[in-house]
Protein backbone atom coordinates (compact mmCIF):
# COMPACT_ATOMS: atom_id res chain seq x y z
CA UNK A 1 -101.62 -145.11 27.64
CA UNK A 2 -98.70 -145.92 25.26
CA UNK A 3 -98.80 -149.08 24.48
CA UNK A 4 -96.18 -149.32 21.54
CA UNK A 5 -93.95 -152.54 21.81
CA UNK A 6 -90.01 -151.24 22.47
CA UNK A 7 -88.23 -152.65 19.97
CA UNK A 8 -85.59 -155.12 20.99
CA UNK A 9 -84.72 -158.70 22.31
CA UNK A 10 -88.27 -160.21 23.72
CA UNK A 11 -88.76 -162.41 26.91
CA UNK A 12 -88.38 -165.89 25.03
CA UNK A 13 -84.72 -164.09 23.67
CA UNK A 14 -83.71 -163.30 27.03
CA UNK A 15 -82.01 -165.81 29.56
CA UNK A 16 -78.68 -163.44 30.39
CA UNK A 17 -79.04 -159.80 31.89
CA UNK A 18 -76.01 -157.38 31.84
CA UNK A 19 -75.67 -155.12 34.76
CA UNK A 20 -73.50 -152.14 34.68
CA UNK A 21 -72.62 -151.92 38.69
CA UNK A 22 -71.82 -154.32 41.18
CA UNK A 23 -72.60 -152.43 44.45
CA UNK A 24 -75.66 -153.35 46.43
CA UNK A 25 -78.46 -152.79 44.05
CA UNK A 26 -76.54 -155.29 41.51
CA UNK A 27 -75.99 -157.85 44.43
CA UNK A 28 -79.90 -157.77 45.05
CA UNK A 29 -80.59 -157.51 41.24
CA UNK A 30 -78.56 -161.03 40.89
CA UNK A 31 -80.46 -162.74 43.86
CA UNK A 32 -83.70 -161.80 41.92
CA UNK A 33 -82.24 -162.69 38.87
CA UNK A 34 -81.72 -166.39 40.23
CA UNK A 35 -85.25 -166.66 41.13
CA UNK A 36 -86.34 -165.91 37.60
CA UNK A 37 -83.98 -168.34 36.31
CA UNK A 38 -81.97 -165.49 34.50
CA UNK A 39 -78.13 -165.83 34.36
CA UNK A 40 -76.93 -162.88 35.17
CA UNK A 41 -72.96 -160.56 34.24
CA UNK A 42 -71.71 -157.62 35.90
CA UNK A 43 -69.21 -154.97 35.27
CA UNK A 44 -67.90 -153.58 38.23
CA UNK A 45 -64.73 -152.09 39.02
CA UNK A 46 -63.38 -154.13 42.51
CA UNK A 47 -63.66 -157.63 42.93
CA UNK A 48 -64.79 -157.07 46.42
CA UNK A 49 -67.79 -155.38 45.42
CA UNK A 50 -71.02 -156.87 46.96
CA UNK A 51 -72.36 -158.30 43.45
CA UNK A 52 -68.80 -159.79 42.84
CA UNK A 53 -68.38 -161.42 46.56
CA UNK A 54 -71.88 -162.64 47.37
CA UNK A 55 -71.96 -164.47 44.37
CA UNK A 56 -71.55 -168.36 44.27
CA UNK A 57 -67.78 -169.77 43.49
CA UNK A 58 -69.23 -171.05 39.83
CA UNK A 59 -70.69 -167.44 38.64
CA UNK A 60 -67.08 -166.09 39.42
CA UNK A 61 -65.84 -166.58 35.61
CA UNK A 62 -64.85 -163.75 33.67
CA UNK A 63 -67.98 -164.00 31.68
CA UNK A 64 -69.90 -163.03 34.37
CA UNK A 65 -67.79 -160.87 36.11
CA UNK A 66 -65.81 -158.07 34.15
CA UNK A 67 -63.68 -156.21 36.52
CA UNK A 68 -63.81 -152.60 34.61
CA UNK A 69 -64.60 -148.97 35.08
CA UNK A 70 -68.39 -148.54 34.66
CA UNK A 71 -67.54 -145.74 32.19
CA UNK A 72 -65.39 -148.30 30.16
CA UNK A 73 -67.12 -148.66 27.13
CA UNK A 74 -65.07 -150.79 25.94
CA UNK A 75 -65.36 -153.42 28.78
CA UNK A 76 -69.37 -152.81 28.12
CA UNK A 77 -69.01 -154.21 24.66
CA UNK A 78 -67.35 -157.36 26.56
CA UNK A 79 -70.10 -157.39 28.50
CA UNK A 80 -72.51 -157.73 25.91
CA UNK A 81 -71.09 -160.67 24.24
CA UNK A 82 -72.33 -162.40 27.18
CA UNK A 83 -75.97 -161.23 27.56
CA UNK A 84 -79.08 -160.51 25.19
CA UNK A 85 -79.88 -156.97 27.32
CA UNK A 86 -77.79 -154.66 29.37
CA UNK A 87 -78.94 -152.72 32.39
CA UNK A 88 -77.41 -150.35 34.98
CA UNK A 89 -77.13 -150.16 38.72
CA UNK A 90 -75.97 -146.29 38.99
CA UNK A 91 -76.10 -143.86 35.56
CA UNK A 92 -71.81 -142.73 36.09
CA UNK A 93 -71.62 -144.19 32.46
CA UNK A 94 -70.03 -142.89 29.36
CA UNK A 95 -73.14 -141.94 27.82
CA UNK A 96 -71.60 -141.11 24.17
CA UNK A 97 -69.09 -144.19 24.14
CA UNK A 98 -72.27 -146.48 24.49
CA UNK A 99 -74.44 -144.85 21.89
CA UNK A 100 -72.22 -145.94 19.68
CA UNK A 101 -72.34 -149.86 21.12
CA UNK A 102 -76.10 -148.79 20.69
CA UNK A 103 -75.76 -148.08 17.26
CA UNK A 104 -73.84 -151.34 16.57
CA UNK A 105 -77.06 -153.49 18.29
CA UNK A 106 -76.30 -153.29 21.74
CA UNK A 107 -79.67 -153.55 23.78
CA UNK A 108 -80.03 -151.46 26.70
CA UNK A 109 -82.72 -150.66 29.17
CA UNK A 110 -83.80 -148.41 30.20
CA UNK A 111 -82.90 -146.75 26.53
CA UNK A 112 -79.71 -144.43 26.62
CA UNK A 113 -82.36 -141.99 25.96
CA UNK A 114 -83.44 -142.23 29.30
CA UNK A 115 -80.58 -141.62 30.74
CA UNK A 116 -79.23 -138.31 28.60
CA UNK A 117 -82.65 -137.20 30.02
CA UNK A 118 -81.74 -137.49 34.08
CA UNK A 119 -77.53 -137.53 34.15
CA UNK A 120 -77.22 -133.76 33.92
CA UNK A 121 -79.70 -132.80 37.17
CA UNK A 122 -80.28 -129.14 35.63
CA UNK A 123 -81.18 -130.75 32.05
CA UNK A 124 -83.54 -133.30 34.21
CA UNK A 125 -85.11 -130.43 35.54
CA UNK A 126 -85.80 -129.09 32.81
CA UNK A 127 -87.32 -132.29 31.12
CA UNK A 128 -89.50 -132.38 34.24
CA UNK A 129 -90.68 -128.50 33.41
CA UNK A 130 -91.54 -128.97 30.10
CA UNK A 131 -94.09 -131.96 30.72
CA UNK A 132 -95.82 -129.58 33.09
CA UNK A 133 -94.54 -131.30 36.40
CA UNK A 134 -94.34 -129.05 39.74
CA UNK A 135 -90.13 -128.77 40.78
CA UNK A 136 -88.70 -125.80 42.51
CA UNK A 137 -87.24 -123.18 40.94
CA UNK A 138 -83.74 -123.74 39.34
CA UNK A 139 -81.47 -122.20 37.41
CA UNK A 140 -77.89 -122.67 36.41
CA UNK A 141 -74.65 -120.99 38.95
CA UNK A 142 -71.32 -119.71 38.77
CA UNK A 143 -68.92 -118.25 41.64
CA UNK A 144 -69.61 -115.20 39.34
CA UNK A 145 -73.08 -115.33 40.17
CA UNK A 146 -75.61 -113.48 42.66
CA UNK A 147 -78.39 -116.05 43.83
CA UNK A 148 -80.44 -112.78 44.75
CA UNK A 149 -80.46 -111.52 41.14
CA UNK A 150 -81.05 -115.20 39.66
CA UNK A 151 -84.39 -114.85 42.23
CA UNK A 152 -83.06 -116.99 44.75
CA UNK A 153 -83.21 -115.88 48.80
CA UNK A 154 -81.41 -118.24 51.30
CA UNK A 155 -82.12 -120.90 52.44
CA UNK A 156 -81.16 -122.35 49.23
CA UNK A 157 -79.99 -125.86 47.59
CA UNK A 158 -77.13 -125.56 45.59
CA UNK A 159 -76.43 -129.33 43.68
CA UNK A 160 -73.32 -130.78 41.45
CA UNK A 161 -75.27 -131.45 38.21
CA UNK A 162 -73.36 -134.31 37.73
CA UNK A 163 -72.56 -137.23 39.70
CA UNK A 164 -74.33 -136.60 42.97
CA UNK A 165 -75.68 -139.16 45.27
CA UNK A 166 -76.28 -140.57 48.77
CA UNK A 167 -76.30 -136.78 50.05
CA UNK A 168 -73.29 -136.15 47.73
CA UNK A 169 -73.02 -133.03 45.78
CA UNK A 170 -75.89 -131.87 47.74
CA UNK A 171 -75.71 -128.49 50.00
CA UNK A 172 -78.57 -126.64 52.00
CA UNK A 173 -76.97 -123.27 52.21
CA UNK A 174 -78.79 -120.57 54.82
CA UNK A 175 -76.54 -117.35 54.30
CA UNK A 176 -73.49 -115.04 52.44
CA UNK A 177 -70.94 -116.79 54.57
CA UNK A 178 -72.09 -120.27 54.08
CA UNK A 179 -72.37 -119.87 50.08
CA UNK A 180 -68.46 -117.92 49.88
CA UNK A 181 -67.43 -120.87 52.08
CA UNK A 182 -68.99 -122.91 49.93
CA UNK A 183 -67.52 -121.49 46.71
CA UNK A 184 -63.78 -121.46 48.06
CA UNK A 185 -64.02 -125.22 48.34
CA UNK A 186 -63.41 -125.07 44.82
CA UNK A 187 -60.84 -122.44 43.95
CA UNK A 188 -58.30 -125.41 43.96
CA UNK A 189 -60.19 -127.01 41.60
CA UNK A 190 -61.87 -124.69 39.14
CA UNK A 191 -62.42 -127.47 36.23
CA UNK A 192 -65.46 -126.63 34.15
CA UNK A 193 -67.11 -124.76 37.50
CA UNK A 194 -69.10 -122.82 35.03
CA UNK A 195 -71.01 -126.41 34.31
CA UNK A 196 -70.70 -127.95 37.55
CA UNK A 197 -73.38 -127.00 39.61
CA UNK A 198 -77.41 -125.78 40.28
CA UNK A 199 -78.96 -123.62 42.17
CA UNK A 200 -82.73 -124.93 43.64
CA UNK A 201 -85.01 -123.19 45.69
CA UNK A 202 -85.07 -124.71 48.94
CA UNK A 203 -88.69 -126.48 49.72
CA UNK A 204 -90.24 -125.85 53.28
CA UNK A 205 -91.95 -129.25 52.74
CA UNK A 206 -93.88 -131.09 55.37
CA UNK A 207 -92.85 -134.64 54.48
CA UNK A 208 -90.15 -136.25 52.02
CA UNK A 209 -91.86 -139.10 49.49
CA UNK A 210 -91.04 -141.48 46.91
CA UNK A 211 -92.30 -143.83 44.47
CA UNK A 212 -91.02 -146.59 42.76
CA UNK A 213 -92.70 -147.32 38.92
CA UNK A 214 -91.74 -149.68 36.80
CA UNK A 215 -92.60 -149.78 32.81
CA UNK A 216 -92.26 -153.02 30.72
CA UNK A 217 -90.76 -153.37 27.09
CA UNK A 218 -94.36 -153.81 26.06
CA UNK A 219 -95.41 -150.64 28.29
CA UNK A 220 -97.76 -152.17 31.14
CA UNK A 221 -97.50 -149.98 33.77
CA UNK A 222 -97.28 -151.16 37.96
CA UNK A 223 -96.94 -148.60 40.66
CA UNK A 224 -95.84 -149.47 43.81
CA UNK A 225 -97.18 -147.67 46.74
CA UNK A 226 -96.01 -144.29 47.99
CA UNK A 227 -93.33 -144.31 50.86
CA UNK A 228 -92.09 -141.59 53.59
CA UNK A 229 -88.62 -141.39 53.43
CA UNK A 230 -86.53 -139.23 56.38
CA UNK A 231 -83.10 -137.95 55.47
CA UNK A 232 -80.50 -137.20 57.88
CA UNK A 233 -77.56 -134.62 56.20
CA UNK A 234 -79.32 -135.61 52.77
CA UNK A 235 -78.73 -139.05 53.15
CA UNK A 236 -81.98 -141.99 53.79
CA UNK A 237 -82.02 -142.84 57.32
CA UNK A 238 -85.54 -144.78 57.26
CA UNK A 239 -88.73 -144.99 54.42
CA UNK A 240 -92.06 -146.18 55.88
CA UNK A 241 -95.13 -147.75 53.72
CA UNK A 242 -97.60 -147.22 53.31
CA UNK A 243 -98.62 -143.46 53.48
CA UNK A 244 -102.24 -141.93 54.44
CA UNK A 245 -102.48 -139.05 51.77
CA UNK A 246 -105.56 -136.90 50.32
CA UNK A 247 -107.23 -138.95 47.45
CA UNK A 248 -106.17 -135.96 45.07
CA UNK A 249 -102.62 -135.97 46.06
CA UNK A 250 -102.33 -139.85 45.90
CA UNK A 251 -103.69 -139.41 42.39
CA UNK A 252 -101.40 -136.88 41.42
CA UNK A 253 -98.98 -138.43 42.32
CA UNK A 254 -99.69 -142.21 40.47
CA UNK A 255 -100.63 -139.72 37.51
CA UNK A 256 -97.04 -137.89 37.67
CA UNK A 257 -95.34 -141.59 38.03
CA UNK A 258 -97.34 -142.49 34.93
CA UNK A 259 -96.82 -139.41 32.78
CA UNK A 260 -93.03 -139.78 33.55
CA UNK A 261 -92.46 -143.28 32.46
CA UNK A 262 -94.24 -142.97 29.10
CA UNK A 263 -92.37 -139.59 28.38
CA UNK A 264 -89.44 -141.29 28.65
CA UNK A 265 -90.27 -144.07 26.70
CA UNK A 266 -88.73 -146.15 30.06
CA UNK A 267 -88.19 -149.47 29.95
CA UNK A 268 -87.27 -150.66 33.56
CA UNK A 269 -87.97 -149.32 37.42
CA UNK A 270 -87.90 -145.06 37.94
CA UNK A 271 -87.36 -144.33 41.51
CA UNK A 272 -89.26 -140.64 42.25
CA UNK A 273 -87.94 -138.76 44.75
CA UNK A 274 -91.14 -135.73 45.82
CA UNK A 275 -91.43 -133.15 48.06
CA UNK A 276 -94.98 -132.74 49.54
CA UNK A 277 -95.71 -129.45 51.17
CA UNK A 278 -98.20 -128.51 54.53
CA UNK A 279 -100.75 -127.43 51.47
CA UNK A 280 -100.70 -130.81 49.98
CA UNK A 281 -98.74 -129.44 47.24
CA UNK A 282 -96.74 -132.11 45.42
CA UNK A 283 -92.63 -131.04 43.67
CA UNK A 284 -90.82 -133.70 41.97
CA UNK A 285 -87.41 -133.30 43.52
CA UNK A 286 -85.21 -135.98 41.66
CA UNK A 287 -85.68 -139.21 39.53
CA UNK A 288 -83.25 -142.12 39.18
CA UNK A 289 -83.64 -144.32 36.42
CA UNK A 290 -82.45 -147.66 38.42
CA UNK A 291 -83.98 -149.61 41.40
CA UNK A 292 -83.62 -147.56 44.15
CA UNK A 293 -83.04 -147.07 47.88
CA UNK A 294 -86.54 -145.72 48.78
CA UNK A 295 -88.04 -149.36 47.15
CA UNK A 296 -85.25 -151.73 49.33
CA UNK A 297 -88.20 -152.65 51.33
CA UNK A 298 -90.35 -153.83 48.54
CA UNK A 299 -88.01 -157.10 49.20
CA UNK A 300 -89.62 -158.50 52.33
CA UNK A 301 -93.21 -156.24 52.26
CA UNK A 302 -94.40 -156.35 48.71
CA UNK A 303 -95.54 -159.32 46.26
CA UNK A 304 -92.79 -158.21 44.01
CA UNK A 305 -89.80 -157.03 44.88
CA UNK A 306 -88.09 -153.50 43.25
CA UNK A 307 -85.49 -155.81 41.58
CA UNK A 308 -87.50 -158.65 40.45
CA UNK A 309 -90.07 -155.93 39.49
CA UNK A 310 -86.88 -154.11 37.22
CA UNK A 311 -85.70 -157.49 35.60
CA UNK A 312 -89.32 -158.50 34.88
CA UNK A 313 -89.45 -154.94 32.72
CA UNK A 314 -86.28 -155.12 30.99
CA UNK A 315 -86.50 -158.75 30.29
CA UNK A 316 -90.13 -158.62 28.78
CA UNK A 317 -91.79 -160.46 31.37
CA UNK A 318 -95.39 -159.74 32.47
CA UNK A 319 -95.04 -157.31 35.27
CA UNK A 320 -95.39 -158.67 39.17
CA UNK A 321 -98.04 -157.64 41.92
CA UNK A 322 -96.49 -154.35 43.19
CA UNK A 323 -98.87 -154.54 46.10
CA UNK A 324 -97.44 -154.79 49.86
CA UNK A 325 -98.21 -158.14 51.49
CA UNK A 326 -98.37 -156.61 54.89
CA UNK A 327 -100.19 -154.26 56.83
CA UNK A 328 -96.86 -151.80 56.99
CA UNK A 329 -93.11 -151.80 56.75
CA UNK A 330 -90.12 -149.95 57.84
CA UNK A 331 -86.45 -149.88 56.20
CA UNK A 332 -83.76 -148.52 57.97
CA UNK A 333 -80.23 -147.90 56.20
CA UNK A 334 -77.36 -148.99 58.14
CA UNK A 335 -75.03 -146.73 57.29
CA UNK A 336 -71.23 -146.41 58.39
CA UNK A 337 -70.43 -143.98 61.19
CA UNK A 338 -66.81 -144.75 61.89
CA UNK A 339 -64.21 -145.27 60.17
CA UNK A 340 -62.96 -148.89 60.63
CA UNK A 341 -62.76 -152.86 58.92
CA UNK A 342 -65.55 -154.77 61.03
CA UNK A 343 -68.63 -156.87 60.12
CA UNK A 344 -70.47 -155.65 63.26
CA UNK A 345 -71.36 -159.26 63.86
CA UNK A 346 -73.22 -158.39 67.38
CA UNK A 347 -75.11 -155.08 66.27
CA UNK A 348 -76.05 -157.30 63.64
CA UNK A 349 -77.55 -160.00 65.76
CA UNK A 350 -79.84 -157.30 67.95
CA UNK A 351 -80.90 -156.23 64.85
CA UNK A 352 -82.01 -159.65 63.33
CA UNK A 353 -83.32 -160.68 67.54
CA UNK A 354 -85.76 -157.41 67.00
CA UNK A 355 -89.33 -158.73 66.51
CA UNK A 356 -90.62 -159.32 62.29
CA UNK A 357 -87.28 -157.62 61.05
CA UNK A 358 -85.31 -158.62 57.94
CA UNK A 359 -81.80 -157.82 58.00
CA UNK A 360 -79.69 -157.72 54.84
CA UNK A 361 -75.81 -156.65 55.10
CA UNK A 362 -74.03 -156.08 52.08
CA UNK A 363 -70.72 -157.60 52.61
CA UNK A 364 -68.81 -154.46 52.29
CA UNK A 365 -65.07 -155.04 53.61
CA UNK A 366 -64.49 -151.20 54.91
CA UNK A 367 -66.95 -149.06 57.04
CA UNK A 368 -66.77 -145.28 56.40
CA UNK A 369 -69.80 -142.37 57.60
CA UNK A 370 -72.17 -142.56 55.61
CA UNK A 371 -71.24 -145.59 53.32
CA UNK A 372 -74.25 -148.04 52.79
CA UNK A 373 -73.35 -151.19 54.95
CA UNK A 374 -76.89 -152.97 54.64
CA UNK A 375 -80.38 -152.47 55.91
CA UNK A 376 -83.34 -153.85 57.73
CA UNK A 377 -86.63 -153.96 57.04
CA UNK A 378 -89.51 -154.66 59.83
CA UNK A 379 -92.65 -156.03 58.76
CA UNK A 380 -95.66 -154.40 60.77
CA UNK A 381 -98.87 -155.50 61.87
CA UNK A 382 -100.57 -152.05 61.26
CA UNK A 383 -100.27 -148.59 58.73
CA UNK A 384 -99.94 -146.75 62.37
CA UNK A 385 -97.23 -144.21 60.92
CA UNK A 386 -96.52 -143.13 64.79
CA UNK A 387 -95.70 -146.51 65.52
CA UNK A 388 -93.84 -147.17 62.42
CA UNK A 389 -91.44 -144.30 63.18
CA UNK A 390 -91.05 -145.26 66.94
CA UNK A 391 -89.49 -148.40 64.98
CA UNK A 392 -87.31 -147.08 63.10
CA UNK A 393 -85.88 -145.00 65.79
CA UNK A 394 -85.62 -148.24 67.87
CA UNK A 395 -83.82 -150.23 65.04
CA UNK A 396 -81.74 -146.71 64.93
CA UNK A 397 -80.86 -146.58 68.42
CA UNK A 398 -79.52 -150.21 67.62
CA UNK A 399 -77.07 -149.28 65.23
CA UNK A 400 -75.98 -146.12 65.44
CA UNK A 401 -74.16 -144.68 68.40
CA UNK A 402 -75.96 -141.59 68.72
CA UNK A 403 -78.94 -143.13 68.44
């Protein structure tokens, strides 16, 4: 295992994080920030992001709050006048502008390295390739372009290289029609199109996994357990913990986790998104260098949480207990599914009256489908994965109105 110290601030240096992002992840960044005594700045764009409204009335300054872009680079170098390290809650960040605060002695971690590695999705599949790891087949695609003569049949998975999440810039395609229709979405807007997207081979996998592994400036290593995630229109609807797998493909897939952080020379949390297929074959499908949905459960069910877990790594800290504290867990996105400016006060309440749940709302001002409102996590008295689906689909059938 590499070992090598990362050079940069250490943990007695560092009593003020920087976090590029004030949605959700930054909100729950700053609450585990507080527990480790860290202070804590943000740049975010909207003061009524979560990380900018949940905060107390006396970590409102402009120190600690830089309403900005998140590709403002110049708003970043504001930023780090206030903090010793600077992290990110989502990678839509002007990568070249902050080499250059890099070059003047910025800190940040994970290393801009790191992320030149995962922005571009058909460069991070190509990283994965070349350290040996399983993805599906990929290639590069223009309008111009035959799928059949790149090797690709239908169903297939076309994806915007850039700039994709939450289901975004994601598109299952399963004939002709639906990949012309797809392509004269665009004609309107034919920017750079030669550089815009992917094509994937689309995975007949069994189940849908994820890991979350963190890496520490001084590389120790903690791996949290493996989760079953469900997506609904390529968005998370639910992730379960733990999961019953083959010893060989648990391995592989702590191994992969491993072999992933130390290529990248990571400093922080990786969440891994995998396929795993009826033969127990394992396909990395996407990594994001950032705390990550799939690990929001890690709050309540876990010794450490994903966040705490991240700020230990970048700040230098010994690494937490990544271990779950309970027998099981379920997390359940509440996502948006109307259009509409409500707190959903009494959907809210079921949800917190349903037995050993944990419900954490975001404090977003506007609902929209598919926009992240909060989520819930239920803490279980067995692994049972049967009965830890019939939960989620309960706490489902709570919130949304289709069930």
């Amino acid at each position: 295992m590499n070992m090598n110290v990362i050079q940069g601030p250490t943990a007695a240096d560092i009593h003020q994080v920087g976090a590029i992002g004030g949605g959700q992840l930054a909100w729950m960044m700053l609450e585990a920030a507080q527990r480790l005594g860290l202070e804590m700045a943000i740049q975010t764009p909207n003061a009524h992001d979560p990380a900018v409204i949940n905060r107390s009335p006396d970590m409102q300054s402009e120190k600690k709050v830089i309403l900005a872009r998140i590709a403002d680079a110049k708003a970043t170098a504001r930023l780090a006048q206030h903090c010793q390290v600077i992290t990110f809650e989502n990678e839509f960040v002007d990568l070249p502008a902050l080499k250059e605060l890099e070059t003047q002695g910025v800190c940040f971690r994970p290393g801009l390295s790191v992320l030149a590695a995962v922005l571009d999705k058909l460069e991070q599949r190509q990283f994965l390739r070349s350290l040996g790891l399983s993805v599906p087949a990929f290639a590069a695609i223009t309008p111009q372009d035959n799928p059949q003569a790149l090797g690709f049949d239908f169903p297939l998975v076309i994806k915007s290289r850039r700039h994709g999440y939450d289901g975004q810039g994601t598109f299952i395609l399963r004939d002709e029609v639906e990949l012309q229709e797809f392509w004269q979405r665009f004609e309107s807007d034919p920017t750079d199109i030669a550089q815009r997207f992917m094509v994937e081979a689309f995975v007949p996998f069994e189940r849908e996994l994820a890991i979350m592994a963190a890496r520490s400036a001084t590389g120790e290593i903690a791996l949290y357990p493996v989760v079953e995630t469900y997506q609904k229109q390529q968005v998370c609807r639910w992730a379960i913990a733990p999961v019953t797998l083959p010893s060989p493909t648990q391995t592989q897939i702590e191994t992969l986790a491993t072999k992933l952080l130390e290529a990248l020379d990571a400093v922080g949390i990786l969440g891994i998104e995998l396929f795993l297929t009826p033969d127990d074959r394992v396909f990395v499908n996407e990594i994001a260098p950032r705390t990550h949905n799939s690990g929001h459960l890690t709050i309540d069910a876990c010794a450490t949480s994903q966040f705490e877990q991240h700020l230990r790594a970048v700040c230098g800290l010994p690494l937490g207990d990544p271990a779950l504290k309970v027998a099981g867990a379920v997390m359940v996105n509440l996502l948006g599914f109307e259009t509409a400016q409500s707190d959903y006060i009494e959907k809210r309440q079921r949800l917190a009256n349903f037995p050993n749940a944990k419900v954490h709302w975001y404090g977003k001002a506007d609902a929209k489908p598919g926009r992240k409102l909060g989520h819930v996590t239920v803490l279980l008295e067995s692994a049972d994965r049967d009965s830890a689906i019939a939960v989620a689909q309960q706490i489902e059938a709570l919130w949304y109105p289709d069930g």
